[in-house]
N, C-alpha and C. Protein backbone atom coordinates (compact mmCIF):
# COMPACT_ATOMS: atom_id res chain seq x y z
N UNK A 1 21.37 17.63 1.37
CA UNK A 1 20.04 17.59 1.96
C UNK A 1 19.61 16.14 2.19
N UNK A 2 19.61 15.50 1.05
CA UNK A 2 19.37 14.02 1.25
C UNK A 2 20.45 13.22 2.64
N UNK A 3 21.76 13.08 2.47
CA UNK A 3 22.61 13.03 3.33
C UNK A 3 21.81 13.85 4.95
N UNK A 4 21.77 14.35 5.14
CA UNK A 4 20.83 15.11 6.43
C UNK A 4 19.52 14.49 6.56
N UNK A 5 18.86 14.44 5.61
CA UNK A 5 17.82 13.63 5.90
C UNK A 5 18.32 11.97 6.74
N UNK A 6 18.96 11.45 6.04
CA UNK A 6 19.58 9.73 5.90
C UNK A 6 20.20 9.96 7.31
N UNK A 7 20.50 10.87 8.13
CA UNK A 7 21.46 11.20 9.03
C UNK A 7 20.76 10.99 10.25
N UNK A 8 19.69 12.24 10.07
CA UNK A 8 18.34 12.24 11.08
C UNK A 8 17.39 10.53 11.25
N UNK A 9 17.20 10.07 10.19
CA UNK A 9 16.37 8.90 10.14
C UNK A 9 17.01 7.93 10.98
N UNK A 10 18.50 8.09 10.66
CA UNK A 10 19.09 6.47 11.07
C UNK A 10 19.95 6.71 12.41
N UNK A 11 20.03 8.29 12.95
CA UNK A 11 20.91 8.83 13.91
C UNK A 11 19.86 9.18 14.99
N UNK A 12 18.68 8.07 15.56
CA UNK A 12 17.37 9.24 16.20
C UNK A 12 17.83 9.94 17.55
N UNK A 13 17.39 10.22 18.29
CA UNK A 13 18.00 10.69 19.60
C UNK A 13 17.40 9.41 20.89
N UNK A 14 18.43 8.84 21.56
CA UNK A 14 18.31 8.22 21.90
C UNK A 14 18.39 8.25 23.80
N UNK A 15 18.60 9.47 23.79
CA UNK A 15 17.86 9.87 25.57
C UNK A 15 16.43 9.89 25.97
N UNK A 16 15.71 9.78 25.49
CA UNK A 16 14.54 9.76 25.83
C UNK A 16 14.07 9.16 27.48
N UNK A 17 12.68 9.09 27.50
CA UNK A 17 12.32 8.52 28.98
C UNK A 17 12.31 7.08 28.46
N UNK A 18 12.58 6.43 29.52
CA UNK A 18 12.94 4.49 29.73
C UNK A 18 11.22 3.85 29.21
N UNK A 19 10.58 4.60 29.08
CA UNK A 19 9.02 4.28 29.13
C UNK A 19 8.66 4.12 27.65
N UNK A 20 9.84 4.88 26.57
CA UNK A 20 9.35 4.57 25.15
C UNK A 20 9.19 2.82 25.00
N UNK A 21 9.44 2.11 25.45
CA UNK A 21 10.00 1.22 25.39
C UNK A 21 8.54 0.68 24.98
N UNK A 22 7.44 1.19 26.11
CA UNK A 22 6.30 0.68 26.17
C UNK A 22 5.60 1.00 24.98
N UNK A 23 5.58 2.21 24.62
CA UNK A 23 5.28 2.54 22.99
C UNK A 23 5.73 1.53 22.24
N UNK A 24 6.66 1.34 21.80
CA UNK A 24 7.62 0.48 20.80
C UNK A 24 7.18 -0.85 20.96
N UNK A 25 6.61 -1.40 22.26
CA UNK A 25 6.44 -2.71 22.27
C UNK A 25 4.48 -2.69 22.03
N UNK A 26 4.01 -1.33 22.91
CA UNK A 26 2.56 -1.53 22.02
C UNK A 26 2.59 -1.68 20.64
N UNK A 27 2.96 -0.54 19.72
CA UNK A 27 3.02 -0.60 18.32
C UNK A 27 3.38 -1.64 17.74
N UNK A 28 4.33 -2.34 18.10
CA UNK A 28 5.70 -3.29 17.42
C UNK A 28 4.33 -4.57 17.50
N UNK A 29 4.18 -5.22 18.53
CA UNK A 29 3.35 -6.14 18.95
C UNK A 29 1.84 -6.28 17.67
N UNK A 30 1.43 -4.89 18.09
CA UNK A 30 -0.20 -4.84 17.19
C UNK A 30 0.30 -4.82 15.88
N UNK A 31 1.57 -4.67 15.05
CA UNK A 31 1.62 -4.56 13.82
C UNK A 31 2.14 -6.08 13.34
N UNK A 32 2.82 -6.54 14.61
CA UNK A 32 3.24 -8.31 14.26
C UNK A 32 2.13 -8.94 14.14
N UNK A 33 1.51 -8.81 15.04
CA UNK A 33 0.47 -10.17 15.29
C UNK A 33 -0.67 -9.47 13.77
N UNK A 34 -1.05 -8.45 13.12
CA UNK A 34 -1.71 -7.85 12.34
C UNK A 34 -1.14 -8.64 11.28
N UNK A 35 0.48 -8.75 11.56
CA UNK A 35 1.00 -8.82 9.78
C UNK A 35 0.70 -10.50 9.66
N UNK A 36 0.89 -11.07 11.11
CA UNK A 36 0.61 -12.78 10.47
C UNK A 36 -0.95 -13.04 10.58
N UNK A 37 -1.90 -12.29 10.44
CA UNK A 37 -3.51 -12.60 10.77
C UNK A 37 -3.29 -12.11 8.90
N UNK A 38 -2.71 -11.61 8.39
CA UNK A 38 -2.93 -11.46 6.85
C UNK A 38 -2.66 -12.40 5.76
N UNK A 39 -2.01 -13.14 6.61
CA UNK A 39 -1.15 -15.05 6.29
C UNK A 39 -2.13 -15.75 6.25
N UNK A 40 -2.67 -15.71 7.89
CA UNK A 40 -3.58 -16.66 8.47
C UNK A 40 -4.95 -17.06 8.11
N UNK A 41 -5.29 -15.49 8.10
CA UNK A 41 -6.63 -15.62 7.50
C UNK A 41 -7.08 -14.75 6.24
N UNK A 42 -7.45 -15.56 5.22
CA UNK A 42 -7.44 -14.75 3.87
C UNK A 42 -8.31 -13.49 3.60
N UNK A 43 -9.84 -13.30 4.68
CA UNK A 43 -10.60 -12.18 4.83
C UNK A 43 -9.72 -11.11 5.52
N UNK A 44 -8.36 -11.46 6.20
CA UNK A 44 -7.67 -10.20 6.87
C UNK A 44 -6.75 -9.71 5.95
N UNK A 45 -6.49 -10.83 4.78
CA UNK A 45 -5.30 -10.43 3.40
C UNK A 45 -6.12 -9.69 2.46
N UNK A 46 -5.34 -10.96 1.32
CA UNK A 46 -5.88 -10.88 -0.04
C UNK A 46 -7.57 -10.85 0.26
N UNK A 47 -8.22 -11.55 0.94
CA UNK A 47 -9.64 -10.85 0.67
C UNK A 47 -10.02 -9.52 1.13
N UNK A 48 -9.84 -9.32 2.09
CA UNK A 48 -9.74 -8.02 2.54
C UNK A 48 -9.64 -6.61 1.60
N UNK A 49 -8.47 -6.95 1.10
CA UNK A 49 -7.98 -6.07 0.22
C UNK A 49 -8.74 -6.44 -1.42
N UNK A 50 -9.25 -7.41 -1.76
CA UNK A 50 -9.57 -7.93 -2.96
C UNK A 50 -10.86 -6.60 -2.59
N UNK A 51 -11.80 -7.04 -1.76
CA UNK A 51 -13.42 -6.49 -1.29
C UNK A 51 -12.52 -4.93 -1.79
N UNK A 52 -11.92 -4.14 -1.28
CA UNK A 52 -11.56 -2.76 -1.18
C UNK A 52 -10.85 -2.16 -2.57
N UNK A 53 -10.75 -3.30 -3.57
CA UNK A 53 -10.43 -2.52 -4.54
C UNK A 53 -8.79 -2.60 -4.58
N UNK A 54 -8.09 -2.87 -4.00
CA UNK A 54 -6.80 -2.62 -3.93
C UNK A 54 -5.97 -3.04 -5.16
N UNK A 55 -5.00 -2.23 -5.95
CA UNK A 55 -4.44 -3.31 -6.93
C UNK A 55 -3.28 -4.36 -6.24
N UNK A 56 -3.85 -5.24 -7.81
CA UNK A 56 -2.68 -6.23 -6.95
C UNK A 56 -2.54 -7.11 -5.27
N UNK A 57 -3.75 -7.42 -5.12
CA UNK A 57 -3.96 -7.31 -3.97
C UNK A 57 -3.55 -9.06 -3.62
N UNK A 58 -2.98 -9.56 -4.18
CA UNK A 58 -2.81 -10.84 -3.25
C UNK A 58 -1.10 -10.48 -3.24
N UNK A 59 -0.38 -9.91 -4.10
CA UNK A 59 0.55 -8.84 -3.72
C UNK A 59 1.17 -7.92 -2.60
N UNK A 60 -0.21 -7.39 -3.05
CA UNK A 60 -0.21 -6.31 -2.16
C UNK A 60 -0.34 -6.61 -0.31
N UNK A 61 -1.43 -7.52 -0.50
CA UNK A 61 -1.61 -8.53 0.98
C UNK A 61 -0.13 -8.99 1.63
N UNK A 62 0.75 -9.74 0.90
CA UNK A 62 1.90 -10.39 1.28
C UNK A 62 2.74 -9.22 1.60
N UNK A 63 2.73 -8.33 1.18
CA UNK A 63 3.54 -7.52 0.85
C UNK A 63 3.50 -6.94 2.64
N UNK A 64 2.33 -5.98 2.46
CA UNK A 64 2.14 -5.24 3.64
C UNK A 64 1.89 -6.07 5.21
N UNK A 65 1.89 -7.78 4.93
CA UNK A 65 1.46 -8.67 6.19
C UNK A 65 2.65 -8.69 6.27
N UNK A 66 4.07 -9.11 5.25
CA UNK A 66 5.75 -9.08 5.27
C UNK A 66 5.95 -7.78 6.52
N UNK A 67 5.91 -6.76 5.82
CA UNK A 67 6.49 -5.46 5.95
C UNK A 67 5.63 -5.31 7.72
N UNK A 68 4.65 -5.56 8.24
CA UNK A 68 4.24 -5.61 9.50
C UNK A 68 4.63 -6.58 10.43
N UNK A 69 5.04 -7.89 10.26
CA UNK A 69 5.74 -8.70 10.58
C UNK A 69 7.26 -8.58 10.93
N UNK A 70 8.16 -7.87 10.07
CA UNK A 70 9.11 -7.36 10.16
C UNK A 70 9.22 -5.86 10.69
N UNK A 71 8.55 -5.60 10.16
CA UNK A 71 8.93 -3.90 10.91
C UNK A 71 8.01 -4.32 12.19
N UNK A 72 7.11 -4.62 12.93
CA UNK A 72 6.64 -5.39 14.06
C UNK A 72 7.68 -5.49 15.05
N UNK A 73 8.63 -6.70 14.84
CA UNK A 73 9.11 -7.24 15.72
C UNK A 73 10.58 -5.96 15.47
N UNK A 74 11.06 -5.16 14.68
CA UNK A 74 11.82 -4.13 14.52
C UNK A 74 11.81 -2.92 15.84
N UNK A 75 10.14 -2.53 15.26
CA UNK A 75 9.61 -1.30 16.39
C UNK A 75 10.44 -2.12 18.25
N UNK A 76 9.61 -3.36 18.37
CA UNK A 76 9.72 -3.88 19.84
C UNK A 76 11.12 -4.22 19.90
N UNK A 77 11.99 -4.47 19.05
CA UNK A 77 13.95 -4.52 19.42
C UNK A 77 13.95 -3.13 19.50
N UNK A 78 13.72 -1.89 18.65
CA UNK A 78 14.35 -0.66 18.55
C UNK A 78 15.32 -0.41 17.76
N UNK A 79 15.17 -1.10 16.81
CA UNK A 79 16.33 -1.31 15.74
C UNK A 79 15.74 -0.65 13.97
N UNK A 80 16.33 0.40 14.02
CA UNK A 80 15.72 0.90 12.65
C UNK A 80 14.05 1.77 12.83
N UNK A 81 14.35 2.04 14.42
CA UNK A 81 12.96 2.60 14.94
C UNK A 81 12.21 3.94 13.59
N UNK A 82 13.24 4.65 13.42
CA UNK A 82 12.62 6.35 12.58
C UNK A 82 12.77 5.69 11.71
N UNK A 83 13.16 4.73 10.78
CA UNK A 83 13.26 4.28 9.61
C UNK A 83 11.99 3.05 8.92
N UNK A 84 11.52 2.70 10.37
CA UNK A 84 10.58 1.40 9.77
C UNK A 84 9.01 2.19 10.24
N UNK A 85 8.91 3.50 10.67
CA UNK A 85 7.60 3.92 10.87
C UNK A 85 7.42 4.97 10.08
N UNK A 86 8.12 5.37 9.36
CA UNK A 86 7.80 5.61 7.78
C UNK A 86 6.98 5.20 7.21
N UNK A 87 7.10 4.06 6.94
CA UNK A 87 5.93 3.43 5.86
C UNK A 87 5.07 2.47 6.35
N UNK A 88 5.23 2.33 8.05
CA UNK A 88 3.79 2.26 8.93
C UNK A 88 3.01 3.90 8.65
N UNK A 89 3.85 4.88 9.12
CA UNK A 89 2.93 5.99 8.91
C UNK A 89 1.51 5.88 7.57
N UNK A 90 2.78 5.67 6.43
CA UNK A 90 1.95 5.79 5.33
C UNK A 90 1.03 4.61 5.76
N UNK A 91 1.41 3.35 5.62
CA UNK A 91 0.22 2.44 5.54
C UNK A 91 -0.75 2.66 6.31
N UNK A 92 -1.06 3.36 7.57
CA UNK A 92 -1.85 3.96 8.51
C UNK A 92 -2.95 4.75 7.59
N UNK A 93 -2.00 5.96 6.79
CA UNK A 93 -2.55 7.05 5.91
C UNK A 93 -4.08 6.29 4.88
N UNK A 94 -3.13 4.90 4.79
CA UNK A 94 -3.97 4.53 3.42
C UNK A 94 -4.93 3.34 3.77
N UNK A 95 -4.76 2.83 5.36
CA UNK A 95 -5.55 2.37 5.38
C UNK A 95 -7.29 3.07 6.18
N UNK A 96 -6.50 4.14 6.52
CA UNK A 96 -7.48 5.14 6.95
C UNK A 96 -8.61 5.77 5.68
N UNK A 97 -7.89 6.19 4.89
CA UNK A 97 -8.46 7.03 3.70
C UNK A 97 -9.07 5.76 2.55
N UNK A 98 -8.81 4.24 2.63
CA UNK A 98 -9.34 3.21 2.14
C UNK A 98 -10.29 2.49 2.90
N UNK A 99 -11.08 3.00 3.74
CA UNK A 99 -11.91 2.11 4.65
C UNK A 99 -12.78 3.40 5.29
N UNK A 100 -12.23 4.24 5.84
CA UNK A 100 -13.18 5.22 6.27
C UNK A 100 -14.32 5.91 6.02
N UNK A 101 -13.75 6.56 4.49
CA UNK A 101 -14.70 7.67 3.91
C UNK A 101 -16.11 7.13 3.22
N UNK A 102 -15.82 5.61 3.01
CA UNK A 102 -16.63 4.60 2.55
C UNK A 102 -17.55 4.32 3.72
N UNK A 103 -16.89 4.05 5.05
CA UNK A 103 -17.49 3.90 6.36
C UNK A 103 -19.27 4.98 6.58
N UNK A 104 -17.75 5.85 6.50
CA UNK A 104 -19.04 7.37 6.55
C UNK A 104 -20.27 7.33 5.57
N UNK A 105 -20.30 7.10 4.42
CA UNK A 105 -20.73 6.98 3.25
C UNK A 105 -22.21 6.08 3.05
N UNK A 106 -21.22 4.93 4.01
CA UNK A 106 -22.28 3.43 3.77
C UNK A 106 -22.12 2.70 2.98
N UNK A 107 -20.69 2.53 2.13
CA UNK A 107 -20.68 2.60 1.18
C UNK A 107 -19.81 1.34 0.66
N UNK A 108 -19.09 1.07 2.83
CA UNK A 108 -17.90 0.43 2.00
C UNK A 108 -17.93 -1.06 1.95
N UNK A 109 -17.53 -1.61 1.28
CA UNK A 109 -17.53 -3.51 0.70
C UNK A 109 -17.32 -4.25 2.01
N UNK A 110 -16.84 -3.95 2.78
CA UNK A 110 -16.83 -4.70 3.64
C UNK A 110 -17.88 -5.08 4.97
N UNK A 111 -17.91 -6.25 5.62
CA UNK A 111 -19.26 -6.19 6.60
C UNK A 111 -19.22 -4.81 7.75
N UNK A 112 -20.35 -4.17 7.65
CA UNK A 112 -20.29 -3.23 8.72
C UNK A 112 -20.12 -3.78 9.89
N UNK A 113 -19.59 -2.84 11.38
CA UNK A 113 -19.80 -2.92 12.31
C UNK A 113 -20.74 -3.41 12.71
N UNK A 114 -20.49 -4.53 14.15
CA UNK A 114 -21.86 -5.19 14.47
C UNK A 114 -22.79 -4.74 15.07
N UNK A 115 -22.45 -3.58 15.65
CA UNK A 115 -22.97 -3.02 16.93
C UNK A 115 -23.49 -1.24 16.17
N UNK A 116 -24.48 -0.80 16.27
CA UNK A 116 -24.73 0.28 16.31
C UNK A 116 -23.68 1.52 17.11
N UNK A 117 -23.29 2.12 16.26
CA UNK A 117 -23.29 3.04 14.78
C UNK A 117 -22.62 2.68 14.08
N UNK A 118 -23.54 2.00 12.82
CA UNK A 118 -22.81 1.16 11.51
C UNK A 118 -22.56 1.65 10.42
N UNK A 119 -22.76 3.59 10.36
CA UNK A 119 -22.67 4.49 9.54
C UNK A 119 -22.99 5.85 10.24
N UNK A 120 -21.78 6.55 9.25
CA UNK A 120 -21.59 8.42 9.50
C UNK A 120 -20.35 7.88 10.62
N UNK A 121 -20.19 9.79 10.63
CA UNK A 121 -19.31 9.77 11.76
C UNK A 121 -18.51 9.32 13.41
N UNK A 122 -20.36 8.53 13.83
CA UNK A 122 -19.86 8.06 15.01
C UNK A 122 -19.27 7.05 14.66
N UNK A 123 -19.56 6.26 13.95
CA UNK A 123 -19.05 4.68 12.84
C UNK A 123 -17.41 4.93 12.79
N UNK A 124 -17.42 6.43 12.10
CA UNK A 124 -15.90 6.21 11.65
C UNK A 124 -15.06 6.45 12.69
N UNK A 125 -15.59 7.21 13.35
CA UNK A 125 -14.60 7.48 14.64
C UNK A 125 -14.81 6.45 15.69
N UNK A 126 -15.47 5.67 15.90
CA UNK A 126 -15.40 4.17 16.86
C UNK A 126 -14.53 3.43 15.92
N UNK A 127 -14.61 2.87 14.86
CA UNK A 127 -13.59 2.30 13.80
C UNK A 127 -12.39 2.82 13.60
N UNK A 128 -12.01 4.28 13.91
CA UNK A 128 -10.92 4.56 13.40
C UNK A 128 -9.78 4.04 14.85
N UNK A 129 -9.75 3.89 15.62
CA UNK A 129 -9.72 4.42 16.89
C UNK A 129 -8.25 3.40 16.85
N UNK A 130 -8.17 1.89 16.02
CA UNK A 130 -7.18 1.06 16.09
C UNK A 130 -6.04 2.08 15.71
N UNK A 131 -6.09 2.57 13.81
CA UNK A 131 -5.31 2.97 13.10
C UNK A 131 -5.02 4.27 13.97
N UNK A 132 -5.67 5.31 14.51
CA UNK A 132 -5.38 6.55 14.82
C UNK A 132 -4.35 6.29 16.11
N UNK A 133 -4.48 5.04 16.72
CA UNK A 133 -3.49 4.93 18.11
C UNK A 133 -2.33 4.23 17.32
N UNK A 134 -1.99 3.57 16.28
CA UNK A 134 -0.94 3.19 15.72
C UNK A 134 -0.19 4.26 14.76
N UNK A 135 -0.94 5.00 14.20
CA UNK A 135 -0.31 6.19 13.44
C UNK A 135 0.87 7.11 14.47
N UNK A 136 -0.43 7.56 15.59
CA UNK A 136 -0.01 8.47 16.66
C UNK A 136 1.20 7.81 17.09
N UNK A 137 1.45 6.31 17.60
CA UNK A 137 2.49 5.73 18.19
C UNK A 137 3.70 6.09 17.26
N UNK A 138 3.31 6.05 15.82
CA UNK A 138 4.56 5.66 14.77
C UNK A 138 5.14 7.09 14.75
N UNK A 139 4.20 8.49 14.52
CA UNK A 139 4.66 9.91 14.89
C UNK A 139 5.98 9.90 16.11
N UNK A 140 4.87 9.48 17.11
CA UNK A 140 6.23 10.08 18.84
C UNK A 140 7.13 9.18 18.37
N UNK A 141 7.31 8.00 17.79
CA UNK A 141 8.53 7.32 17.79
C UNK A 141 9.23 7.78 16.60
N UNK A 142 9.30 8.69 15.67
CA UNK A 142 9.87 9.04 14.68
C UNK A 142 10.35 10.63 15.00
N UNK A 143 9.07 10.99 16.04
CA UNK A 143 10.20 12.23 16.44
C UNK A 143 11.05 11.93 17.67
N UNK A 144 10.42 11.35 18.74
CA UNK A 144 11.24 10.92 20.33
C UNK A 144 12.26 9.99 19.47
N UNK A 145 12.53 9.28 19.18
CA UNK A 145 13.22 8.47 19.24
C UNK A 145 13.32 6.62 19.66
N UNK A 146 13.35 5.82 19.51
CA UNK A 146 13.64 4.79 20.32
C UNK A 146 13.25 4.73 21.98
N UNK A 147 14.44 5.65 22.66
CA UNK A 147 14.42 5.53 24.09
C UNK A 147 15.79 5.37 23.80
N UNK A 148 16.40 4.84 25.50
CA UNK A 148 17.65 4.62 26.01
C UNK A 148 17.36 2.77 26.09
N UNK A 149 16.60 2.11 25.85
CA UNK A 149 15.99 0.78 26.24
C UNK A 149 15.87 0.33 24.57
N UNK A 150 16.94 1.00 23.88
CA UNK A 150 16.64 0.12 22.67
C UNK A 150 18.02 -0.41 21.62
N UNK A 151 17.94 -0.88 20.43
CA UNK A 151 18.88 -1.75 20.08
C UNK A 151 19.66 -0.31 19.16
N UNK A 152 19.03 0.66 18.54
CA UNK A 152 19.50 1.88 18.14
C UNK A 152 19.99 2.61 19.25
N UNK A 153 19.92 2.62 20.58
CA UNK A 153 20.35 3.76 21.49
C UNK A 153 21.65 2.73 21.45
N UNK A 154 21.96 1.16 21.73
CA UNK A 154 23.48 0.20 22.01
C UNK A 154 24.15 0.48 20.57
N UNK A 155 23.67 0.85 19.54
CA UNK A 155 24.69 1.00 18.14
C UNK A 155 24.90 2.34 18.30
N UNK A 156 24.01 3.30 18.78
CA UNK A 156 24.59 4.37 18.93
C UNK A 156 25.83 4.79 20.14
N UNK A 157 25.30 4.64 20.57
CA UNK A 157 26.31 4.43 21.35
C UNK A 157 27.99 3.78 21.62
N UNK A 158 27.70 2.55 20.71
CA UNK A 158 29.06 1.93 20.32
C UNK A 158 29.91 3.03 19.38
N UNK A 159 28.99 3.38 18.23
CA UNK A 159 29.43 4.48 17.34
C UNK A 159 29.62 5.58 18.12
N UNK A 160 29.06 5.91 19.32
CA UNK A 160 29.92 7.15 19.95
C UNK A 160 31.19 7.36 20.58
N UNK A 161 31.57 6.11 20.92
CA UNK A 161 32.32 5.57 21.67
C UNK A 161 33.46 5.60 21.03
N UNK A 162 33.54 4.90 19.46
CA UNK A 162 34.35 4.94 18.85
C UNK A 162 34.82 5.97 18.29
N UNK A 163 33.87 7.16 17.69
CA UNK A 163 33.91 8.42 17.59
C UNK A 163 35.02 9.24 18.86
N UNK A 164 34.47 8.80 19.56
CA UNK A 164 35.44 9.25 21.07
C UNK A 164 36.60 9.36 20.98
N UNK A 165 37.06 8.29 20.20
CA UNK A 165 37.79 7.16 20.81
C UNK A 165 39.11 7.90 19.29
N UNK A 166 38.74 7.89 18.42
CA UNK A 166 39.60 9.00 16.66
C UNK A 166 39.57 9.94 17.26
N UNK A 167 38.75 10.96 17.83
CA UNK A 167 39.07 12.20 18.36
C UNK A 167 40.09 12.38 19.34
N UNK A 168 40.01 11.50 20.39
CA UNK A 168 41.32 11.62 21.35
C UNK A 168 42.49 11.16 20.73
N UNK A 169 42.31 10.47 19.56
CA UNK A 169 43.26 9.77 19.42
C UNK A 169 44.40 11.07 18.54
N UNK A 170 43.08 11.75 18.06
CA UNK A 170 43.45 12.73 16.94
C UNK A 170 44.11 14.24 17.50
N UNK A 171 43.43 13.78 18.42
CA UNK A 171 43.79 15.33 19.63
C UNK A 171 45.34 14.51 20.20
N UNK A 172 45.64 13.52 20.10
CA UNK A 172 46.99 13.65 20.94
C UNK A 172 47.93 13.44 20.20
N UNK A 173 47.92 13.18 18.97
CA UNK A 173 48.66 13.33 18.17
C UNK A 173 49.70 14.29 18.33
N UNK A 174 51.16 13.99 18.06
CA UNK A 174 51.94 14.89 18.25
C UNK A 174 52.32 16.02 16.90
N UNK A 175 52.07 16.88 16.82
CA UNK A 175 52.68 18.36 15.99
C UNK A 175 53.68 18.31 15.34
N UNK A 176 53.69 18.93 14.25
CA UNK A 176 54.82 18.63 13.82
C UNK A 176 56.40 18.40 13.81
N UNK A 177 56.25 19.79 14.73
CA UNK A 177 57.35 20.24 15.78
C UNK A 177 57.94 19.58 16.83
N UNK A 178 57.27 18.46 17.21
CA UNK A 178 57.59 17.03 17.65
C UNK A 178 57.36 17.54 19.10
N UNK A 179 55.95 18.22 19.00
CA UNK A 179 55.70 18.67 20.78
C UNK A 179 54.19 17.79 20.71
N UNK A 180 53.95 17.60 21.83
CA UNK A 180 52.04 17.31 22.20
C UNK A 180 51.78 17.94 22.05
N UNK A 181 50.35 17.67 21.10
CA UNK A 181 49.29 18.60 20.89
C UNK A 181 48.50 18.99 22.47
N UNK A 182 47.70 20.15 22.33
CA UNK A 182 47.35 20.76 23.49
C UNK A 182 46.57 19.33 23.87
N UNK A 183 46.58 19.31 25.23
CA UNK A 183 45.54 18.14 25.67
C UNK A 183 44.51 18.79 26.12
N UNK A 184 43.80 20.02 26.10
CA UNK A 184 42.06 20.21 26.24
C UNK A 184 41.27 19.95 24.63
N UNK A 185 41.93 20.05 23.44
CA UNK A 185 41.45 19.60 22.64
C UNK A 185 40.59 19.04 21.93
N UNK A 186 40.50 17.61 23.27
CA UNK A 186 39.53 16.68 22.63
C UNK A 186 38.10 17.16 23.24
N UNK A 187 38.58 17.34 24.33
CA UNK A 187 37.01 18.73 24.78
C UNK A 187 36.42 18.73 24.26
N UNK A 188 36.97 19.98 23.28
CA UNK A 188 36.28 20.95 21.77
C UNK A 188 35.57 20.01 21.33
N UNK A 189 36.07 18.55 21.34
CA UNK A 189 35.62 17.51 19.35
C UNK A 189 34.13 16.96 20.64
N UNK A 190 34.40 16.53 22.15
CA UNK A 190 33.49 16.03 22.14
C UNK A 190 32.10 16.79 22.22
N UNK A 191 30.98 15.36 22.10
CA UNK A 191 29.48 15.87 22.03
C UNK A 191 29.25 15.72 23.64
């Protein structure tokens, strides 16, 4: 089961339309430039996260500005696409459920919105609107795939190739009987 899981994550499907590309480079982009504004400026890090309670938070700051920085510029190659929006998903999850319900509330440490509605629901849903288009992005790219426009569709592909490449080799193998094996064979093996 695990093996199947590890299979699916790192094997995504890589036909998709040429247009994921644009996904991958929205997402990839807003999570780079996010992860070095957590470097840059200490109210987007460690203060940020200090105001919200977070443990560990000058930690925790490096940690998650690292992991956006890298998985960032990851999403926009296409390299490790179903594998690095994993734990964008989650961080989405938690930065939603750490800033929101407080939003709604009135409640939360940080400066409200400047602009009217600076509390309740219209608040949270004008505020949510960054995280909910980066979550959503990290979903279609964990089920679509990459695209055909990415650095996982050229490894896959090499690996298919080579795959190809043992199967014919395996299909022509001669029998014991010192005849050729059938040559429709490799047919059967291919995808």
């Amino acid at each position: 089961m695990i093996q199947r899981a590890w299979m699916w994550v790192l094997h995504p499907p890589v036909a998709g339309p040429r247009a994921t590309i644009a996904i991958r480079m929205m997402a990839g982009a807003v999570f780079f430039w996010e992860g070095i504004l957590k470097f840059v400026y200490a109210n987007q890090g460690v203060g940020r996260f200090t105001k919200l309670g977070l443990p560990f938070p000058v930690f925790t700051a490096d940690f998650v500005g690292g992991l956006e920085m890298v998985g960032g510029l990851l999403l926009i190659l296409g390299l490790g696409t179903r594998l690095i929006t994993i734990p964008f998903i989650i961080e989405m999850l938690v930065a939603m459920l750490s800033t929101k319900p407080r939003l709604f509330l009135g409640t939360l440490p940080l400066p409200p919105p400047p602009a009217p509605p600076q509390v309740g629901i219209w608040a949270v849903l004008h505020e949510i609107r960054s995280e909910y288009a980066q979550i959503m992005s990290c979903i279609f790219l964990l089920i679509a795939g990459p695209g055909p426009w990415s650095l996982d569709a050229s490894l896959l592909s090499g690996e298919q190739g080579t795959r190809d490449r043992v199967v014919e080799a395996t299909a022509r193998r001669p029998s014991e009987a010192g005849e050729e094996s059938w040559p429709d064979t490799r047919r059967v093996f291919r995808r």
